[in-house]
Structures are given as C-alpha cells and as structure tokens.
N, C-alpha and C. Protein backbone atom coordinates (compact mmCIF):
# COMPACT_ATOMS: atom_id res chain seq x y z
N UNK A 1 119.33 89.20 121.14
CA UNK A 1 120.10 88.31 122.00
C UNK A 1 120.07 86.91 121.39
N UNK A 2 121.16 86.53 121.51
CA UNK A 2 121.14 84.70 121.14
C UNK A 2 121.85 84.06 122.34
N UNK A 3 121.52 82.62 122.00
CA UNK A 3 122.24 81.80 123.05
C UNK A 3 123.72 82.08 123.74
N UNK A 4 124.57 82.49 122.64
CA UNK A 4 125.88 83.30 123.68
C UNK A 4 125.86 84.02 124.06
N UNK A 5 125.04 84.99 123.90
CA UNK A 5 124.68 86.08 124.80
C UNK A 5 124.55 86.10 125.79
N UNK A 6 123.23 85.20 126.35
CA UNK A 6 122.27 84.94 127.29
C UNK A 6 123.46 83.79 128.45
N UNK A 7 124.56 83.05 127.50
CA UNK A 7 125.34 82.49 128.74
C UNK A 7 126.30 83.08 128.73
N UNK A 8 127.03 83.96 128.31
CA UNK A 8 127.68 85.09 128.84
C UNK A 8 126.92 86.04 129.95
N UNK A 9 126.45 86.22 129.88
CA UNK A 9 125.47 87.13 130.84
C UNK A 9 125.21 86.00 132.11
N UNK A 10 124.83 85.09 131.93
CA UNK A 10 124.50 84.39 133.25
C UNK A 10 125.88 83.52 133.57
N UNK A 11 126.78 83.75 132.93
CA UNK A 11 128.11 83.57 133.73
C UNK A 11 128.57 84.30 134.31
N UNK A 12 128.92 85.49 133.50
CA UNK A 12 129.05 86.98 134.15
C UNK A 12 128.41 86.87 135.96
N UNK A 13 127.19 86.32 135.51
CA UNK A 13 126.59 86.60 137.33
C UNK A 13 127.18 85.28 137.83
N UNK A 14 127.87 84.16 137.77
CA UNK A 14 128.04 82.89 137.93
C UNK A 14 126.48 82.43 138.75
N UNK A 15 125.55 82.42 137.31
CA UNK A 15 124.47 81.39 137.38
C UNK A 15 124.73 80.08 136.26
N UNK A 16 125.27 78.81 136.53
CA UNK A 16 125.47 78.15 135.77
C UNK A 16 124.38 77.71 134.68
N UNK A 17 124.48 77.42 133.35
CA UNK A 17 123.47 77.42 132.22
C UNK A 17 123.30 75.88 131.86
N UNK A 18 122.07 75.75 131.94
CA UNK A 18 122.14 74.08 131.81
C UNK A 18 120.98 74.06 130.41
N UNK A 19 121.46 72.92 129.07
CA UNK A 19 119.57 73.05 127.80
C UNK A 19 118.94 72.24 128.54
N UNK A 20 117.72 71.83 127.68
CA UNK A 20 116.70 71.39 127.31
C UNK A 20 115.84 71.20 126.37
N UNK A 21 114.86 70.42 125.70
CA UNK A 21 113.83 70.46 124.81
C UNK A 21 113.43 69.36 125.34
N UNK A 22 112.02 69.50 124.17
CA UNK A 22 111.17 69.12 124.42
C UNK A 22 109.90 68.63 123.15
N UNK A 23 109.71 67.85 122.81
CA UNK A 23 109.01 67.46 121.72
C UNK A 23 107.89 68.43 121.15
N UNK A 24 107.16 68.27 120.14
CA UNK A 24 105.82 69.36 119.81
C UNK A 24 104.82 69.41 121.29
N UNK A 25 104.18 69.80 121.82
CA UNK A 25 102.96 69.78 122.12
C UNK A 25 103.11 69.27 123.66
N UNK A 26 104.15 69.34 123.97
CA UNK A 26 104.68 68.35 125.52
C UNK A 26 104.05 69.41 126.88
N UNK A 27 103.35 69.13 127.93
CA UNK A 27 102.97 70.00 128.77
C UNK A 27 103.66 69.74 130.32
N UNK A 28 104.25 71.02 130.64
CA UNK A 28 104.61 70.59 132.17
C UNK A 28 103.44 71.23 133.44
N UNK A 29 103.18 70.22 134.14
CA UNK A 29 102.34 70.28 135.43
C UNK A 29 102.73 71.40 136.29
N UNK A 30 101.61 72.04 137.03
CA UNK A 30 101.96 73.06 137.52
C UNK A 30 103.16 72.34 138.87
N UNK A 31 104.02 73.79 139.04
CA UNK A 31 105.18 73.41 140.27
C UNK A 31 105.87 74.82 140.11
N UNK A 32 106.92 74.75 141.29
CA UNK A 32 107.39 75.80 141.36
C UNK A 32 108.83 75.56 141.73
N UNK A 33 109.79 76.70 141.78
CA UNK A 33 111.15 76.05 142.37
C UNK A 33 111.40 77.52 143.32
N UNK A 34 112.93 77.36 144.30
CA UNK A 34 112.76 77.80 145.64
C UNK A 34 114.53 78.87 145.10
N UNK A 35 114.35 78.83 143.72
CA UNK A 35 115.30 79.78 142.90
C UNK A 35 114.47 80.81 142.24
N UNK A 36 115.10 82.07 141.85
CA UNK A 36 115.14 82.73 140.33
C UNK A 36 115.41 82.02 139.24
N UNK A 37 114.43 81.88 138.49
CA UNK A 37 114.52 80.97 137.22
C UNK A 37 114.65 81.69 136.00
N UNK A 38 115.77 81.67 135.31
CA UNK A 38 116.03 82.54 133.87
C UNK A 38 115.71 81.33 132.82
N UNK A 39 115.10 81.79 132.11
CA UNK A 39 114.83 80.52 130.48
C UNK A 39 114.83 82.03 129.25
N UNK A 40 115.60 81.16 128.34
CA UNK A 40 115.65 81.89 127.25
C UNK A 40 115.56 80.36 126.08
N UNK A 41 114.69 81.01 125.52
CA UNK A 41 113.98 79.97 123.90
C UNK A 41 115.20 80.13 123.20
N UNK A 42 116.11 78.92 122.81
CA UNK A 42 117.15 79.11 121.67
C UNK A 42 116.25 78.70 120.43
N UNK A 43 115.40 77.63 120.61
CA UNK A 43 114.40 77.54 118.93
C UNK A 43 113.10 76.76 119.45
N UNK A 44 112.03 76.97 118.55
CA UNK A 44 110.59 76.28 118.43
C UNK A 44 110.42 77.16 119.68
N UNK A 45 108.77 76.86 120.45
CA UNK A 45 108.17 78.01 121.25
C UNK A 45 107.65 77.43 122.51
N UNK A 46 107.29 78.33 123.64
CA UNK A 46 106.79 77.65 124.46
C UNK A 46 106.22 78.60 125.47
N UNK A 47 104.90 77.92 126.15
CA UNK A 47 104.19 79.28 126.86
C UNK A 47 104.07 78.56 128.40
N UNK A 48 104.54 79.86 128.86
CA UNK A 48 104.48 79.32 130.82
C UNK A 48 102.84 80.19 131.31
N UNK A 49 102.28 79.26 132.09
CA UNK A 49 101.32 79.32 132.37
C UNK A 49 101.21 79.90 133.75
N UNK A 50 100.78 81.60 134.33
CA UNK A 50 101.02 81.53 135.85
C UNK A 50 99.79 82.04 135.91
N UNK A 51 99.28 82.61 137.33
CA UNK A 51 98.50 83.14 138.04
C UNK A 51 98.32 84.15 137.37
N UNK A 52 99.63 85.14 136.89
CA UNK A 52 99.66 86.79 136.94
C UNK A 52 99.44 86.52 135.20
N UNK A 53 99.18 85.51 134.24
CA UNK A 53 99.15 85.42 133.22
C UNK A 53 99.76 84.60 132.42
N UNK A 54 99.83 84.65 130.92
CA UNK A 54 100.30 83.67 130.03
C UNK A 54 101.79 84.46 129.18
N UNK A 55 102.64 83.86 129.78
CA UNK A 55 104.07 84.32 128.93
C UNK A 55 104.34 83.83 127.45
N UNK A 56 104.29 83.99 126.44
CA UNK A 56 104.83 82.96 124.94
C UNK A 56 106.07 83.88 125.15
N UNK A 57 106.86 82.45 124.59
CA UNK A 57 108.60 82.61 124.49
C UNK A 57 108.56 82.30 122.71
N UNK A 58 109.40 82.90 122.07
CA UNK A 58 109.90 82.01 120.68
C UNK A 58 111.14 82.27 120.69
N UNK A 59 111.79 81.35 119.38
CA UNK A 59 113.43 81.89 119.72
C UNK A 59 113.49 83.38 119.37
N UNK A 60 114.96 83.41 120.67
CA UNK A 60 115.70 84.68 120.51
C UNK A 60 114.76 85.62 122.00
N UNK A 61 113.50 84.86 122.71
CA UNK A 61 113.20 86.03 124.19
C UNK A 61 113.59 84.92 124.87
N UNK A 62 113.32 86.06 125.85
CA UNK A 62 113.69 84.97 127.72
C UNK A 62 112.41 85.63 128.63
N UNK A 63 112.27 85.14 129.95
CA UNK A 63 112.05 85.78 130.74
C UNK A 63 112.40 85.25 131.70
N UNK A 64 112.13 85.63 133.00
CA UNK A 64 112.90 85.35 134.32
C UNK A 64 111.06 85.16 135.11
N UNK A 65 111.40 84.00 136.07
CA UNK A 65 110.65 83.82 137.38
C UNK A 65 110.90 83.59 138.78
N UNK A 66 110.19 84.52 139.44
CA UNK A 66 110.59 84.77 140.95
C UNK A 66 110.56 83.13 141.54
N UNK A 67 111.38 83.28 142.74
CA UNK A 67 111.14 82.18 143.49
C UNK A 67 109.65 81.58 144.01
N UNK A 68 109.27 80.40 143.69
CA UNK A 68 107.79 80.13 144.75
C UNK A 68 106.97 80.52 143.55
N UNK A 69 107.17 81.26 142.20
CA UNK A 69 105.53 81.38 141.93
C UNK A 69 105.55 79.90 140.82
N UNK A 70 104.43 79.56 141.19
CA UNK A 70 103.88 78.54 140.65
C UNK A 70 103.49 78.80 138.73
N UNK A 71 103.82 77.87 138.13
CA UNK A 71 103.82 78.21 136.48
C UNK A 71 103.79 76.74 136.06
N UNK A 72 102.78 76.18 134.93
CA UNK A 72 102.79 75.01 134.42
C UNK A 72 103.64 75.60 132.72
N UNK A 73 103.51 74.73 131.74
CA UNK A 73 104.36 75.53 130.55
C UNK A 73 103.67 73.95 129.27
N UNK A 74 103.53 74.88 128.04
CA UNK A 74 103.00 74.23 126.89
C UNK A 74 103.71 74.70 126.08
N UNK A 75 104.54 73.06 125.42
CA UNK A 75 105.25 73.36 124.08
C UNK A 75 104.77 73.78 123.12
N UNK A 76 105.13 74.50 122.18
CA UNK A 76 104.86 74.54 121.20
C UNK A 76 104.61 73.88 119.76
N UNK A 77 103.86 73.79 118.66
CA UNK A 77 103.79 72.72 117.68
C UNK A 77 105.23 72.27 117.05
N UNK A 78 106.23 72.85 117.20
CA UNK A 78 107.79 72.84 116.56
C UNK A 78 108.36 72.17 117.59
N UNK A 79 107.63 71.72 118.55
CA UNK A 79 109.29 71.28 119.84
C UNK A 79 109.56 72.86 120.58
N UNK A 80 110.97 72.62 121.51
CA UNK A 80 111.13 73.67 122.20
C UNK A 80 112.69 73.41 122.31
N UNK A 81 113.92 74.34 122.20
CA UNK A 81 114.99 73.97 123.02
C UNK A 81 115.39 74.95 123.75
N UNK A 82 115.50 75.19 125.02
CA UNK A 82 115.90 76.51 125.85
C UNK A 82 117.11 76.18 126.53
N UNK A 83 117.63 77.46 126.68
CA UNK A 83 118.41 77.61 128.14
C UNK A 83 118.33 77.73 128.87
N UNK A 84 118.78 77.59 130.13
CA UNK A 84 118.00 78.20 131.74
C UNK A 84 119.31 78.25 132.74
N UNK A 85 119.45 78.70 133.39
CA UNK A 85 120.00 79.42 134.63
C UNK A 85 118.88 79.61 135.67
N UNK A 86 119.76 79.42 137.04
CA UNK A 86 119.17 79.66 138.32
C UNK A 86 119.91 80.45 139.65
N UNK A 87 119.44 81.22 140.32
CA UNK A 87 119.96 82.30 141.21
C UNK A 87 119.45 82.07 142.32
C-alpha cells in the first residue's frame, strides 16, 4: 500500500485525509480522541505507545485506533510524515 492507496480507500468510506510530520525524536503526550483513528506512515517511523502495547509504523504500514483508547507516540530518528483519517 502507498499513500494513494490508503486515500483512496478512506475516501471510498468518505473519511477525509489530512498529513503531518514531525521532526527526529519528537514525542506526543499521552491523550486520546472520541473518533476511529486511521494513520498510515508515508516516510521515516514512528511508535504509538498504548496500554495493550507498543505499535512501530515505518513507511508503507498503517494501523487503526478505537475511540477513547489512550496512546502517547515516539518519532523516529528520520522524522515522521503520515496520513490520517477519522470515523
């Protein structure tokens, strides 16, 4: 899968696709949101931090998070740029 893929597919569902990055080594505080959260890594890496465990993304995966669960996230040494969609 690559980036047109991944927003074809979340258009298909009309979840609108919004980027992001993020410098080497950048950390986000734990929080949560009150959506389905889709992120897919277009380049450099990045690991979400939850309860149920530690996800690593690099380019080319995604994964999806339920509403409410709580996840902090650590860039990777390369930076990070993702996609994301919400449901």
């Amino acid at each position: 899968m690559d980036e047109a893929d991944f927003r074809r597919e979340m258009d298909d569902a009309r979840h609108p696709v919004s980027v992001w990055a993020n410098g080497p080594h950048y950390c986000y505080a734990p929080h949560s949101h009150p959506y389905k959260k889709f992120v897919f890594c277009v380049e450099g890496s990045i690991v979400f931090h939850t309860a149920g465990g530690d996800v690593a993304l690099a380019a080319g995966e995604r994964m999806a998070l339920d509403p409410g669960v709580e996840h902090s996230a650590t860039i990777g040494p390369g930076g990070v740029r993702c996609a994301e969609a919400h449901a």
